[in-house]
Protein backbone atom coordinates (compact mmCIF):
# COMPACT_ATOMS: atom_id res chain seq x y z
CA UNK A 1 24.79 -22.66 14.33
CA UNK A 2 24.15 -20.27 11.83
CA UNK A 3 20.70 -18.48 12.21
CA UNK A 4 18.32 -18.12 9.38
CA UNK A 5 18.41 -15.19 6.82
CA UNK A 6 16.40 -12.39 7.74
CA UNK A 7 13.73 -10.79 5.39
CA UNK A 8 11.83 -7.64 6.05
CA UNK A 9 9.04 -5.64 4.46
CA UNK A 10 7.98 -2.34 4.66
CA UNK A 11 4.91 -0.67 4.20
CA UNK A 12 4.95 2.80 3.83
CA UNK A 13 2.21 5.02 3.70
CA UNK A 14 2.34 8.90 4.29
CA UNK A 15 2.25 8.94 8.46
CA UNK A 16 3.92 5.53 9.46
CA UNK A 17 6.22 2.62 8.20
CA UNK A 18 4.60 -0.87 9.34
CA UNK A 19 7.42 -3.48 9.56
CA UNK A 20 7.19 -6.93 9.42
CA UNK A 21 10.22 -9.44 9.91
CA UNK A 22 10.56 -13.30 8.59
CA UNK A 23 10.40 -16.00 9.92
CA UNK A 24 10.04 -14.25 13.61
CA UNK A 25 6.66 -13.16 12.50
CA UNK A 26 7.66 -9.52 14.07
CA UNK A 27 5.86 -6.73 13.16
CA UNK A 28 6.09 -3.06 14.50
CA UNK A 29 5.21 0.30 13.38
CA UNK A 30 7.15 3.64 13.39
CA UNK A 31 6.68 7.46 12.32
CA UNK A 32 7.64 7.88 8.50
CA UNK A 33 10.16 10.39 9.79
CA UNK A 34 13.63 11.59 9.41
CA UNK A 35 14.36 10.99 12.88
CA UNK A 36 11.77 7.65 12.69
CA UNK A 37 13.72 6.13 10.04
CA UNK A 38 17.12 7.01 11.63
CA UNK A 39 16.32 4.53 13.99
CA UNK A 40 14.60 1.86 11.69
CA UNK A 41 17.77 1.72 10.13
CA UNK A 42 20.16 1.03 13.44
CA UNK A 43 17.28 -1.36 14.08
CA UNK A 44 17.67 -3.48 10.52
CA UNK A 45 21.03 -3.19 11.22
CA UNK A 46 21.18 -4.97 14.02
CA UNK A 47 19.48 -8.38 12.63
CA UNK A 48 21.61 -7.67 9.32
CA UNK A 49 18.38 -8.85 6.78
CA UNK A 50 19.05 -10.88 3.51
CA UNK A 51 16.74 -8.59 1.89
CA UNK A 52 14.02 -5.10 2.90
CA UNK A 53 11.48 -5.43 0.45
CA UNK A 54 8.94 -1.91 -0.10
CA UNK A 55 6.51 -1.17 -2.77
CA UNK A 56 6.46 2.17 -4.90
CA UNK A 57 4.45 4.71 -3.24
CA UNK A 58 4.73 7.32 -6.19
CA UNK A 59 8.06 8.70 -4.17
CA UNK A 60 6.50 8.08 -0.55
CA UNK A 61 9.94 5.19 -0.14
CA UNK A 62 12.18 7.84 -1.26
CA UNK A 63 13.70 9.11 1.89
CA UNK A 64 13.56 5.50 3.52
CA UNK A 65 15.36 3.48 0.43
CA UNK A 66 17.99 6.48 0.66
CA UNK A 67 18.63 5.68 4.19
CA UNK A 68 18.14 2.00 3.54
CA UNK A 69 20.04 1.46 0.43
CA UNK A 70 23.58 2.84 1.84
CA UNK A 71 24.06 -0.08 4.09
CA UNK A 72 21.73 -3.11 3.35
CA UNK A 73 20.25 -4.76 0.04
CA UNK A 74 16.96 -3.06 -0.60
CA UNK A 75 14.37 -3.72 -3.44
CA UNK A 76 11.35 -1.60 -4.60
CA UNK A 77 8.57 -3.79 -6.31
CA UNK A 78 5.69 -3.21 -8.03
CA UNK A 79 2.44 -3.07 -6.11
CA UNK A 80 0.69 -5.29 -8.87
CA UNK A 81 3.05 -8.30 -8.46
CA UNK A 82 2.65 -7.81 -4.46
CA UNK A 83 -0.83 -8.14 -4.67
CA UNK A 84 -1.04 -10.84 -7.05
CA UNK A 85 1.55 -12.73 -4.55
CA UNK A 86 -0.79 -12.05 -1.82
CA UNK A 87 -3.98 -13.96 -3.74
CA UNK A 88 -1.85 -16.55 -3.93
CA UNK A 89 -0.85 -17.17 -0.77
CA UNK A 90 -5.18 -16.72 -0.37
CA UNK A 91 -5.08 -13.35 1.24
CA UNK A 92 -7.47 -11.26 0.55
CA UNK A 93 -7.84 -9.07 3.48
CA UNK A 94 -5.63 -5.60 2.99
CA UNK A 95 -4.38 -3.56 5.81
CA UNK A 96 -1.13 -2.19 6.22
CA UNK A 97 -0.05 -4.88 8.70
CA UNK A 98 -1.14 -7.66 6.68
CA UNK A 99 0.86 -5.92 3.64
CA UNK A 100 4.10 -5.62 5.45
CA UNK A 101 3.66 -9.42 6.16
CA UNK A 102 3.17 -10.42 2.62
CA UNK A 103 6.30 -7.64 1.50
CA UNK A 104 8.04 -9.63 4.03
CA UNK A 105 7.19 -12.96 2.68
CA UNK A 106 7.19 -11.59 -0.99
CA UNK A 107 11.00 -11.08 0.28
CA UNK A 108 11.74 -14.57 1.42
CA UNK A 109 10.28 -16.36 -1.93
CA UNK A 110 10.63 -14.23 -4.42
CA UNK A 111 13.77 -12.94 -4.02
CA UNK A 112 13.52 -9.71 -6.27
CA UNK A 113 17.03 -7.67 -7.88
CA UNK A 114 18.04 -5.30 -5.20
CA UNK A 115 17.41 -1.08 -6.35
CA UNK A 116 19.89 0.98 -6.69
CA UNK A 117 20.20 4.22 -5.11
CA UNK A 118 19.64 7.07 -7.46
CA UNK A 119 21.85 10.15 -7.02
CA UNK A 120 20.33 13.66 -5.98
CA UNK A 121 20.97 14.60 -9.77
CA UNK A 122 18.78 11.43 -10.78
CA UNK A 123 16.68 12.29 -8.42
CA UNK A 124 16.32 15.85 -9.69
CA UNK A 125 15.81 15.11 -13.22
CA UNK A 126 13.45 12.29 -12.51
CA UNK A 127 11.16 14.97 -10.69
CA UNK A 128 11.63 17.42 -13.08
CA UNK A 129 10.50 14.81 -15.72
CA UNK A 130 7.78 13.77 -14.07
CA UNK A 131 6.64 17.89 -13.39
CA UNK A 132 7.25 18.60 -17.30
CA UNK A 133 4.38 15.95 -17.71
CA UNK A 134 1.82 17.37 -15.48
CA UNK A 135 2.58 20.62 -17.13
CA UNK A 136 2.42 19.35 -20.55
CA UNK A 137 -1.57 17.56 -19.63
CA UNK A 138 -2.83 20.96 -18.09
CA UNK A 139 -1.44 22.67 -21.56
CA UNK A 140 -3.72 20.00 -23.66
CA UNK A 141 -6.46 20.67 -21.01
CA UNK A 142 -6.03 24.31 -21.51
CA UNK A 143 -6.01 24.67 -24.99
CA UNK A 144 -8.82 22.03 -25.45
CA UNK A 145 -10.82 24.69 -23.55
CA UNK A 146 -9.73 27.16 -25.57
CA UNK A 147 -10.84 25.89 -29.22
CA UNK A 148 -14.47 25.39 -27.37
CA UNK A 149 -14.58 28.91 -25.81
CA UNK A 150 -16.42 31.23 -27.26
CA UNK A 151 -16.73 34.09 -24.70
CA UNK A 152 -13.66 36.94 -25.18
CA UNK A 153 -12.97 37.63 -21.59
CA UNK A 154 -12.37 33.66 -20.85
CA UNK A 155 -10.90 33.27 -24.05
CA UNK A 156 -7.96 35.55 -23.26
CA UNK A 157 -7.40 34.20 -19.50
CA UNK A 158 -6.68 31.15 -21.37
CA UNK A 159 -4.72 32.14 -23.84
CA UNK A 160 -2.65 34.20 -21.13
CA UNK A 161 -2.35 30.59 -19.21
CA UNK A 162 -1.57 29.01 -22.28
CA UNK A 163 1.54 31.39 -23.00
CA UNK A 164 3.04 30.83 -19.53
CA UNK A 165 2.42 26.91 -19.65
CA UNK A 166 4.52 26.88 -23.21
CA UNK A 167 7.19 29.12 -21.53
CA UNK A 168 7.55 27.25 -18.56
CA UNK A 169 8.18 23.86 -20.46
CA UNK A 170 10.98 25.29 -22.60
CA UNK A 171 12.47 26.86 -19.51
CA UNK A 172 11.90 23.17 -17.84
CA UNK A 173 13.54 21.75 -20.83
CA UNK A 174 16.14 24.30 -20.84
CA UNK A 175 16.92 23.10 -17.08
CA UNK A 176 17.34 19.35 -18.46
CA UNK A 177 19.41 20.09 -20.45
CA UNK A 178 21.73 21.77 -18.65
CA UNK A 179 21.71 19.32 -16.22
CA UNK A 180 22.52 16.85 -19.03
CA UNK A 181 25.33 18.57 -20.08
CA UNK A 182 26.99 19.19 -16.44
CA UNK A 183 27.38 15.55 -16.06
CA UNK A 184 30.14 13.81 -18.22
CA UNK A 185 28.56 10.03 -18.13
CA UNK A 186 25.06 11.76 -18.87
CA UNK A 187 26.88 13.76 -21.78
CA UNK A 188 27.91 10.84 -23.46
CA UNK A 189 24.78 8.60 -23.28
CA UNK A 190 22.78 11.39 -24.21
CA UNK A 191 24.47 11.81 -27.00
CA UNK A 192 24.88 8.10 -28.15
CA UNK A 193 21.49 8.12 -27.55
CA UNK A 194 20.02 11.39 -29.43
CA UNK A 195 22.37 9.92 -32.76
CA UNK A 196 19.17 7.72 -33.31
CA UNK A 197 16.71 9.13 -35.63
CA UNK A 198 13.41 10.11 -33.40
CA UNK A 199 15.27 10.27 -29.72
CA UNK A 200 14.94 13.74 -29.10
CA UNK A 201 16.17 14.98 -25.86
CA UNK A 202 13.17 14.32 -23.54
CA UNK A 203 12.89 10.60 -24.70
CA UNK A 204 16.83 10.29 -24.11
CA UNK A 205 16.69 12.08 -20.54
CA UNK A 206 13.33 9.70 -19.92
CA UNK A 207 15.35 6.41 -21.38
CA UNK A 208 18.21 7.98 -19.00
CA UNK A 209 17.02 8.86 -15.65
CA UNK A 210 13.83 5.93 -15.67
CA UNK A 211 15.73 3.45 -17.06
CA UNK A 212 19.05 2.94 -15.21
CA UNK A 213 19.36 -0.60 -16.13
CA UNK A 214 19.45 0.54 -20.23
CA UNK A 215 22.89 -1.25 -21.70
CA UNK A 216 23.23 -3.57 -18.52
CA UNK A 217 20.55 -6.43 -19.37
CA UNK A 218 20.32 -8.47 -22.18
CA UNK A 219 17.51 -8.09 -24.74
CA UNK A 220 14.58 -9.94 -23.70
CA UNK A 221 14.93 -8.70 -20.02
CA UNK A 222 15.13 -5.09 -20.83
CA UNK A 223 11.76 -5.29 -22.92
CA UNK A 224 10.08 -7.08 -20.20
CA UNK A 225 11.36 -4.50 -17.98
CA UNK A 226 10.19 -1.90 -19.80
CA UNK A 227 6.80 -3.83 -20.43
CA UNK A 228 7.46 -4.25 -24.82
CA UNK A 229 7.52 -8.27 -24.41
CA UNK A 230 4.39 -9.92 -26.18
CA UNK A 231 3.47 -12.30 -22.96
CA UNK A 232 2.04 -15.81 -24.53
CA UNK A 233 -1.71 -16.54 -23.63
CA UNK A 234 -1.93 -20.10 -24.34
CA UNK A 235 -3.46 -23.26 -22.73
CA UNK A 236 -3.88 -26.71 -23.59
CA UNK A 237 -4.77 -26.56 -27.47
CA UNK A 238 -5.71 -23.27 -27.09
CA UNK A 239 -3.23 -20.38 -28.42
CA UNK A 240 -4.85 -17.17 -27.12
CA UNK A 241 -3.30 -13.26 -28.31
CA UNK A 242 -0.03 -12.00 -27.30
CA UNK A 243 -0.22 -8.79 -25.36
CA UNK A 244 2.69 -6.42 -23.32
CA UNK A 245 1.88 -5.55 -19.69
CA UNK A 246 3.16 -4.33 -16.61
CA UNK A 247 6.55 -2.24 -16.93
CA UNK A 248 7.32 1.08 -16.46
CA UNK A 249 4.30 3.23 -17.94
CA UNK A 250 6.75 6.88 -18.51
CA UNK A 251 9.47 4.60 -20.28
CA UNK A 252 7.03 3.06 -22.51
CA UNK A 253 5.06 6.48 -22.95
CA UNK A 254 8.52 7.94 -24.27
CA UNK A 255 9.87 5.18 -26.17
CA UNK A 256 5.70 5.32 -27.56
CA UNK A 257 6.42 8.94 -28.96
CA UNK A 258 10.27 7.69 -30.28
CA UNK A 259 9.01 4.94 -32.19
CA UNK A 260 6.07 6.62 -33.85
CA UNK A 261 8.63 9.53 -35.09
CA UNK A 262 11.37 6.92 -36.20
CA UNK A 263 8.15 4.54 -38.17
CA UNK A 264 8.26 7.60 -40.23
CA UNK A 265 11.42 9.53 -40.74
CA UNK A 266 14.11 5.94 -39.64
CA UNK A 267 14.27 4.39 -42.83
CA UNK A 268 15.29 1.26 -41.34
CA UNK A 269 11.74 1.28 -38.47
CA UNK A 270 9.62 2.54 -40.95
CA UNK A 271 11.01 -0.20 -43.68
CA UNK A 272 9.85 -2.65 -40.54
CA UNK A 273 6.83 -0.76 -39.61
CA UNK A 274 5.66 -1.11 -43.45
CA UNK A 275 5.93 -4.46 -43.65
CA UNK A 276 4.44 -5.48 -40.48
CA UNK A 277 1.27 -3.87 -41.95
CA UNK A 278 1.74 -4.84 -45.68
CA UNK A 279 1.54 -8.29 -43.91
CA UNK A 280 -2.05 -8.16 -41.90
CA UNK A 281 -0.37 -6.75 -38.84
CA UNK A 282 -2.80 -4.07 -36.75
CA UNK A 283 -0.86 -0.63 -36.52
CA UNK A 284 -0.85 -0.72 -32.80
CA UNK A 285 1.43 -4.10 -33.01
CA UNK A 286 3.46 -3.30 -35.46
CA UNK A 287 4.23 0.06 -33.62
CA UNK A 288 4.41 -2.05 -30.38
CA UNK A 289 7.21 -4.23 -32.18
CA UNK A 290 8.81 -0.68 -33.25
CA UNK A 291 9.11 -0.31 -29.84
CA UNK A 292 10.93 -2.68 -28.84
CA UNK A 293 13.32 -2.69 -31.76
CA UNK A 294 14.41 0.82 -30.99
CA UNK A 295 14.49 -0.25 -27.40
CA UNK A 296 16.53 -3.29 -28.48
CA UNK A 297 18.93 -0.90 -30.25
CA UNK A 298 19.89 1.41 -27.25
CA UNK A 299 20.48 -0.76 -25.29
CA UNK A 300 23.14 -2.20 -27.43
CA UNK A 301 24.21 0.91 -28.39
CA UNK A 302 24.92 1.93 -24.48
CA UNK A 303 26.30 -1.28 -23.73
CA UNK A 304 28.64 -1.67 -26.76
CA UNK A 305 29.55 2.54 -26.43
CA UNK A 306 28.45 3.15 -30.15
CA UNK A 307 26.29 5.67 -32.00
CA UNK A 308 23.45 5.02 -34.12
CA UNK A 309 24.25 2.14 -36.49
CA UNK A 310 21.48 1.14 -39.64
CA UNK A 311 22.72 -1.41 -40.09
CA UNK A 312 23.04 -2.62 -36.51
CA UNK A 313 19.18 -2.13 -36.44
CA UNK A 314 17.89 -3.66 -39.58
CA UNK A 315 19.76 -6.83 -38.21
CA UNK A 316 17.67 -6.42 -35.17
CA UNK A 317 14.92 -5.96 -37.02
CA UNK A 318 14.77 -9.08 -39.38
């Protein structure tokens, strides 16, 4: 007889991995280690699991989905839809044992699209994204202080802080770029991608390093990846207000800052963007629908290999 597929699920937290297997109901806890996870991995191995389920940790699962990834199906979730699982199934008590359970579980019903492995040069550039942002809030903390300051010896300490903040972000942007252009597949998205008026380089290196599956999924699943899908509120007779949720916040934060450029220099978005308003629409929906639009349009663009296309967009657009 063939024995039942094994799921596992991981939680990880900064000092230990707790481990929980279905349907054997085992659960054990290891170091979050090098050595730890070494043997977590020969472990897995050896019951060959269907499916290792995790949550994101804000980068605490890197090192384990690396080791993971190479040689069984892996899948990083979002913590939200783990919880909401969890309330569900009516539990409502939280502790790192009871998580891996439900990750395990989560595993078994839900069945979520395995994660692929990103390369160190993914890896890099997703970091150094993710640094240029915390660098870009302290410069809008910084220089909020300064236009309230009035006392000349704080003044110029922030001004001095100010200078080397703006520096550091062109030399981090300098670094992208290079980076960019050292990779021949990154080369050529990048520049499919920058041919659209309002992608600028950070928005094409966000769309590129965050967004893996852009030109692989069809329309409607790539918006409600990114979290640009109006979700229907309705029940009974009652029709309630569209909203977008969930998705990947930095995607959505770039694609925010693409789509308010192109609503006013793309002649085709901001033809769109017009007449979402001219017709009663609130300006945060019709950018919202700008959004995904442009979103729409690279990923055909990246699936189909073409550059920037009008026309291809107003048809979108319609």
């Amino acid at each position: 007889m063939e024995s039942a597929p094994v799921f596992v699920g991981i939680d990880v937290s900064k000092d230990r991995l707790d481990v929980a297997l279905r349907p054997s109901g085992e659960i054990f806890q290891v170091e979050n280690s090098e050595a730890a996870i070494a043997g977590l991995v020969e472990r897995l191995q050896a019951c060959s699991p269907t499916l290792v389920v995790m949550e994101a940790t804000g980068g605490l699962q890197a090192p384990l989905l690396a080791s993971l990834a190479v040689v069984m199906p892996v899948a990083v979730v979002n913590p939200r839809q783990v919880r909401d699982f969890a309330r569900a199934l009516g539990k409502l008590a939280k502790t790192d044992r009871i998580d891996a359970a439900v990750l395990a579980h989560f595993a078994q019903v839900i069945r979520p699209a395995t994660t692929p492995v990103p390369s160190e040069a993914s890896e890099t550039l997703s970091a150094t994204l993710a640094r240029r942002r915390q660098l870009i809030e302290m410069l809008t903390a910084e220089q909020n202080r300064l236009g309230r300051m009035r006392v000349a010896s704080v003044r110029k300490d922030l001004e001095v802080h100010v200078a080397w903040l703006k520096a550091r972000i062109k030399d981090i942007d300098k670094d992208m770029e290079r980076t960019l252009r050292n990779s021949p597949v990154w080369r050529e998205k990048e520049d499919l991608l920058r041919s659209v008026p309002g992608v600028g380089r950070v928005v094409a290196t966000t769309m590129l390093v965050e967004l893996p599956e852009l030109g692989t999924l069809d329309r409607k699943k790539i918006a409600a990846l990114v979290g640009v899908a109006p979700m229907n509120r309705d029940s009974g007779t009652m029709r309630g207000k569209r909203s977008i949720q969930g998705g990947r916040p930095t995607v959505r934060g770039a694609l925010y800052m693409a789509a308010l450029v192109a609503s006013r220099r793309n002649a085709v978005l901001k033809a769109f963007y017009e007449h979402l308003v001219g017709a009663g629409k609130p300006k945060k929906v019709a950018l919202t629908a700008c959004m995904r639009k442009l979103l729409t349009a690279m990923n055909s663009m990246l699936r189909s290999g073409t550059r920037w296309n009008p026309a291809q967009l107003a048809s979108a657009a319609a």
